[in-house]
Protein backbone atom coordinates (compact mmCIF):
# COMPACT_ATOMS: atom_id res chain seq x y z
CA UNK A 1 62.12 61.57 188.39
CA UNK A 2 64.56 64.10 187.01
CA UNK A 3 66.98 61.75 185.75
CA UNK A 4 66.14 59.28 183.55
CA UNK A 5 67.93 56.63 181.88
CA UNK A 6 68.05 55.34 178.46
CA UNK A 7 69.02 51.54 177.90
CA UNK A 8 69.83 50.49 174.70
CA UNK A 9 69.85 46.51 173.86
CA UNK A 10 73.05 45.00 172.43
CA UNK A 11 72.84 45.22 168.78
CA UNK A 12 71.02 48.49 168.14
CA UNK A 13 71.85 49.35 164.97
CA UNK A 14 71.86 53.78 164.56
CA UNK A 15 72.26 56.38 167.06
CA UNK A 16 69.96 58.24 169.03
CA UNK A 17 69.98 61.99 168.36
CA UNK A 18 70.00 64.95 171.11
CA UNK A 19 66.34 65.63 170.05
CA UNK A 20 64.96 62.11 170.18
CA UNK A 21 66.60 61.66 173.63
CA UNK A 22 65.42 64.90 174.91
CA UNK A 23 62.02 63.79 173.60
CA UNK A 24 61.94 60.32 175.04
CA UNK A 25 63.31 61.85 178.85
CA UNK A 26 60.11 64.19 178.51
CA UNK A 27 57.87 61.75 178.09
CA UNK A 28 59.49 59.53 180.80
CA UNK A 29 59.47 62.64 183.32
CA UNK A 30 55.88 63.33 182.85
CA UNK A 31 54.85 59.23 182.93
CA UNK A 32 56.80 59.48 186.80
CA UNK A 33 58.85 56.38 185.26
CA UNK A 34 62.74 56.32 185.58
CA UNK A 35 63.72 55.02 182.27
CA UNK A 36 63.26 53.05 179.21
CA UNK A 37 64.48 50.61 177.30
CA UNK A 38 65.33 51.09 173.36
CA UNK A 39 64.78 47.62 171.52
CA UNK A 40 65.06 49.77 167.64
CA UNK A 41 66.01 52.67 166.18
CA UNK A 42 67.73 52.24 162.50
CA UNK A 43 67.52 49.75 159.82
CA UNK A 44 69.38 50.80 156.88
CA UNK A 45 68.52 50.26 153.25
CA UNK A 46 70.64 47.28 152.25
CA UNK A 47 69.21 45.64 155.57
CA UNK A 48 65.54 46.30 154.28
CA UNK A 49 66.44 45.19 150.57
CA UNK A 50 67.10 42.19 151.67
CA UNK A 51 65.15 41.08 154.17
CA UNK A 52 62.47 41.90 150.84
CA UNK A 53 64.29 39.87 148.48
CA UNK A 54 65.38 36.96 150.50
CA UNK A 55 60.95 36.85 151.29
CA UNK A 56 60.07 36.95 147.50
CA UNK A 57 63.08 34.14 147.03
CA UNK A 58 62.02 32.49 149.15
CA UNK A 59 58.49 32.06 148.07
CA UNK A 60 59.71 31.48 144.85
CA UNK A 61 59.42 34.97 143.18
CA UNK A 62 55.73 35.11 144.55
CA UNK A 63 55.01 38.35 146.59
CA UNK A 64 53.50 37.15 150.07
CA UNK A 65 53.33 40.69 152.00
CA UNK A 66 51.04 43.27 151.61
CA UNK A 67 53.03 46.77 152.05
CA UNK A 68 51.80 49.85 151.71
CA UNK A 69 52.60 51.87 148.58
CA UNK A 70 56.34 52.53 148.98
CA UNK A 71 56.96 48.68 150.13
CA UNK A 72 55.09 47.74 146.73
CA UNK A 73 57.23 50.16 144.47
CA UNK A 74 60.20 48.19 145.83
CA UNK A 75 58.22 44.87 145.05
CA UNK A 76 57.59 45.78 142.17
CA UNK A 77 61.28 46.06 141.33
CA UNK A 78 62.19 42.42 141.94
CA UNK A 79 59.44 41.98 139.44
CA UNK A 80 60.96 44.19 136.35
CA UNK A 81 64.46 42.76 136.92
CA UNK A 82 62.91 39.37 136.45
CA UNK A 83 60.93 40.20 133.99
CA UNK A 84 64.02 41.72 132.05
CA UNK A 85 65.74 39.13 131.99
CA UNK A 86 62.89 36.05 131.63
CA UNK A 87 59.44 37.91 131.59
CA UNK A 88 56.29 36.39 133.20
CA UNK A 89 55.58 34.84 135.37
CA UNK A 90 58.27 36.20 137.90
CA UNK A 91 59.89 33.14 139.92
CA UNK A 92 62.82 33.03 141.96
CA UNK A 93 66.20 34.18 140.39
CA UNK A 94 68.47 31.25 140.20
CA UNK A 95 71.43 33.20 138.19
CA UNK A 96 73.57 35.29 141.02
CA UNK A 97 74.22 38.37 139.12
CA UNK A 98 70.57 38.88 137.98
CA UNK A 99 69.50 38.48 141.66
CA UNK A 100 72.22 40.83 142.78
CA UNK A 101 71.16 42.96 140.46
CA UNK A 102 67.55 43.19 141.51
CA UNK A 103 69.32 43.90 145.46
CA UNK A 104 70.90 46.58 144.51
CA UNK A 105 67.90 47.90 142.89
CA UNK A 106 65.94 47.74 145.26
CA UNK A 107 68.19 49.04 148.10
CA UNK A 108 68.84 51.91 145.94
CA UNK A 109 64.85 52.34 145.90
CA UNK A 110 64.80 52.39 149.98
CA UNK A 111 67.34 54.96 150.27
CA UNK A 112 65.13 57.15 147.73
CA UNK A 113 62.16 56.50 150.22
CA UNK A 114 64.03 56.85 153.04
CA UNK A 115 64.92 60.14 152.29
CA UNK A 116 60.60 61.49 152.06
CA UNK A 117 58.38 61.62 154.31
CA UNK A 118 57.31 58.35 153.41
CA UNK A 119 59.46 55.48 153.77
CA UNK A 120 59.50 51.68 152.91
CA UNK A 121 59.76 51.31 156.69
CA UNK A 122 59.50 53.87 159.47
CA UNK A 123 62.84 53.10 160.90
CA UNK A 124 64.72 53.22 157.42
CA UNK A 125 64.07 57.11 157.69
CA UNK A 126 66.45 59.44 157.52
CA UNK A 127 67.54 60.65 160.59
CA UNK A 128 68.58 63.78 159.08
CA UNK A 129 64.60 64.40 159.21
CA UNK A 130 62.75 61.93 161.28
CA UNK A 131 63.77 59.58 163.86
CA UNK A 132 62.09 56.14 164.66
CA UNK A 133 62.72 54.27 168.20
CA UNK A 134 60.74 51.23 169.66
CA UNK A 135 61.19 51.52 173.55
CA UNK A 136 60.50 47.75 174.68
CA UNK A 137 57.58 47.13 177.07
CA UNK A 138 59.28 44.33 178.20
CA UNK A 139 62.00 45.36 178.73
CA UNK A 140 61.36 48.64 180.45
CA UNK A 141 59.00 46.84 182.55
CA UNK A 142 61.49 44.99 184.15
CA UNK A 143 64.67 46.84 184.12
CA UNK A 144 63.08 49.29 186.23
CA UNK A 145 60.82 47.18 187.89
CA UNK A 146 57.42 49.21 186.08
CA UNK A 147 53.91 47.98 187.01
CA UNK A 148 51.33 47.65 184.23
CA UNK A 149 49.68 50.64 185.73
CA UNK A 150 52.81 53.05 184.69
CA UNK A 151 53.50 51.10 181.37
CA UNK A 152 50.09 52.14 180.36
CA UNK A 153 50.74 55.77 181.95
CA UNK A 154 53.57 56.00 179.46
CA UNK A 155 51.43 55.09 176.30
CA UNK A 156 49.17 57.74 177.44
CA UNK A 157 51.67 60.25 177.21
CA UNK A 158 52.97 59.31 174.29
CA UNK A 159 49.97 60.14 172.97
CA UNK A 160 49.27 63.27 174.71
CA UNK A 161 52.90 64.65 173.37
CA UNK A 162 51.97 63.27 169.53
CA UNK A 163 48.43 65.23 170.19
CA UNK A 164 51.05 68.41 170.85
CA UNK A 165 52.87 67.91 168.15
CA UNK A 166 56.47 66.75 169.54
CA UNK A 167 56.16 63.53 167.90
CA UNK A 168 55.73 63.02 163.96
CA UNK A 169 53.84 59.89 164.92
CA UNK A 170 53.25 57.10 167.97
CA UNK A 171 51.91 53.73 167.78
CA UNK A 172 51.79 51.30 171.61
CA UNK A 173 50.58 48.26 172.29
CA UNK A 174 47.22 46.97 171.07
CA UNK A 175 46.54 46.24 174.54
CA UNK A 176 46.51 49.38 176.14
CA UNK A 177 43.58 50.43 173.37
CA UNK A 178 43.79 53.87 171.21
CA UNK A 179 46.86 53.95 168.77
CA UNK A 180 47.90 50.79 170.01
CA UNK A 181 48.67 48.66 166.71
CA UNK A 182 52.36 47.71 167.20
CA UNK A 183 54.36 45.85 169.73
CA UNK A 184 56.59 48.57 171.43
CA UNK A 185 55.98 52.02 172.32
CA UNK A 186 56.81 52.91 168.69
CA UNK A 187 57.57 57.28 168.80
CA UNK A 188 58.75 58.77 165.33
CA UNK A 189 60.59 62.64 166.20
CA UNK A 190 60.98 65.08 163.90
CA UNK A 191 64.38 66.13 163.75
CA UNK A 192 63.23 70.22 162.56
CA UNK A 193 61.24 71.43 165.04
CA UNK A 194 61.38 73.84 168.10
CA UNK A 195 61.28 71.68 171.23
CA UNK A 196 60.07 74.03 174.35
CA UNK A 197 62.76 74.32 177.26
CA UNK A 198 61.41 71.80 179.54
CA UNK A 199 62.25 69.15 176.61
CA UNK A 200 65.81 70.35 176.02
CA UNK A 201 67.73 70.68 179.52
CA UNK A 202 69.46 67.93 181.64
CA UNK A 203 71.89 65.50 180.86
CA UNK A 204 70.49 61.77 179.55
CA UNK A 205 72.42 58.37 181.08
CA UNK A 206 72.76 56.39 178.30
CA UNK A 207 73.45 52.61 179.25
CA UNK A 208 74.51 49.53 177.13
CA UNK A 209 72.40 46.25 177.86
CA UNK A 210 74.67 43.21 178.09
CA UNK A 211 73.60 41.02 175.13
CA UNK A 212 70.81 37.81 176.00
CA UNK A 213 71.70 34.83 173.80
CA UNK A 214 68.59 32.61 173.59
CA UNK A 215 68.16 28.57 172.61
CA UNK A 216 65.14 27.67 170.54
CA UNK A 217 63.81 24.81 169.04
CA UNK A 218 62.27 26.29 165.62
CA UNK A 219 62.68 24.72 162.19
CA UNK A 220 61.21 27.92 160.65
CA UNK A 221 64.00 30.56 162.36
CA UNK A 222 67.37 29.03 161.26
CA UNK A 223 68.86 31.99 159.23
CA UNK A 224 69.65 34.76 159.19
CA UNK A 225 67.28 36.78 156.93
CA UNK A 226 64.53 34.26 158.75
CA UNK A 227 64.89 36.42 161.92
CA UNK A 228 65.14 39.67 159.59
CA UNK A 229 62.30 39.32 158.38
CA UNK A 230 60.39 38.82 161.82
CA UNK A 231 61.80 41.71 163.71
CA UNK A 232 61.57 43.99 160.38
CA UNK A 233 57.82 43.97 160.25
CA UNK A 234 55.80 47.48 160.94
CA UNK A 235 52.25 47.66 160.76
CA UNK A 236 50.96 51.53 159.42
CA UNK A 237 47.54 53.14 160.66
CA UNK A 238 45.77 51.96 157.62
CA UNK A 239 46.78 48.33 158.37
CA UNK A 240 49.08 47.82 155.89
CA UNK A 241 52.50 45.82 156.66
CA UNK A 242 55.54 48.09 156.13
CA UNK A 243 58.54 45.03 156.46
C-alpha cells in the first residue's frame, strides 16, 4: 500500500515527529500492511518520578525493581533524601515535604537522563534526539484486520531497517523470536539522521482511536500510580527492567 495510516489510542501522551512517521510508513510499505496502531510514545519525567516513588512507598522504602544503571541512580536518590533526613535503614517517608522533596529530585534526575543517550526509560527520551513509539500488535492486528503471518512480516522489517541503520533501536514480541523481548513492536528513531527519499515523501493519515473504558475485578489495580507502574515497565537487551 502507498498510503498508510497511523492510529493513535486515546490518551497518547507526546507527539509523533515528521521523521518517526516517515519511518514507521516505510516500514509499513515494505511489510505490504496498511497501517498501525500507536499504543506509546512519551512519558515525561514527573510521570516516571513517580511511578518510582509511589513503588519504593509503597514497599515501604524497600527497592523492589531491578533497573539498569540510570533507573538505579534515580533509586538511589529516594535513598539519600531519606537518609538526610533519618539515615538507615531507608523506609517509607511519612512527612509530605521530605517525600516531595525526594520527587522532585528525582524527576529532576530523569530529565538529566532523558536528555543522553541513555535514559531512565526509553520513552522519557528527548525527542529533540530520539524518539520511542510502541505500535500495538493488538491493536494493529485488528484495526486492519492483519493475519499473524503479516504481524510477523512487520517485526521482520523492523529489524531489517534497525540492521540499516534507520532505527536507533527495535525490540517485538518474544513470540516472533530474534529481538523479541517486549510486548509491542517497540522502534526508537533518531531524530539527526539523513533518511533516503523513499522514507521522506507522501502524506501520513493520522487518526484518533475513540477511547475503550474497561471493568475489572482486581484488588491489586485500584490507583492510579498502580496502573503507572504496569504500563511504565521496559525491559533493555541485557534484561534489565527500565520502569
Amino acid at each position: 500500500p502507498t498510503d498508510i495510516t497511523i492510529k493513535i489510542n486515546t490518551g497518547v501522551t507526546g507527539t509523533l515527529t515528521n521523521r518517526t512517521k516517515n519511518v514507521i510508513r516505510y516500514i509499513a510499505r515494505r511489510a505490504g500492511i496498511p497501517g498501525v496502531v500507536i499504543t506509546s510514545v512519551y512519558r515525561s519525567p514527573s510521570a516516571q518520578a513517580r511511578v518510582m516513588y509511589d513503588n519504593r512507598q509503597s514497599a515501604n522504602g524497600e527497592k523492589t525493581v531491578s533497573y539498569a544503571l540510570p533507573g538505579k541512580t534515580v533509586d538511589n536518590v529516594y535513598d539519600n533524601i531519606y537518609k538526610k533526613y533519618h539515615g538507615s535503614p531507608v523506609k517509607k517517608f511519612t512527612n509530605s515535604s521530605e517525600g516531595n522533596e525526594a520527587k522532585l529530585a528525582m524527576e529532576s534526575k530523569v530529565e538529566e537522563y532523558a536528555k543522553t543517550t541513555h535514559p531512565v526509560s526509553r520513552h522519557c527520551s528527548d525527542p529533540t534526539y530520539t524518539q520511542a513509539v510502541d505500535i500495538g500488535p493488538n491493536g494493529t492486528r485488528y484495526a486492519f484486520k492483519l493475519s499473524e503471518a503479516q504481524l510477523k512480516k512487520f517485526h521482520q522489517c523492523c529489524i531489517d531497517v534497525w540492521k540499516e541503520g534507520y532505527l536507533r533501536q527495535y525490540f517485538g514480541p518474544k513470540e516472533y523470536g530474534y529481538k523479541g523481548n517486549d510486548p509491542a513492536f517497540h522502534i526508537e528513531v533518531e531524530q539527526t539522521t539523513t533518511l533516503p527519499t523513499d522514507m521522506d515523501s507522501e502524506n501520513t493519515d493520522i487518526t484518533i482511536l475513540p477511547q475503550l473504558e474497561i471493568a475489572m475485578k482486581n484488588t491489586n489495580l485500584l490507583t492510579k500510580s498502580s496502573w503507572d507502574i504496569v504500563l511504565l515497565k521496559d525491559v533493555n537487551d541485557k534484561g534489565n527492567t527500565n520502569g
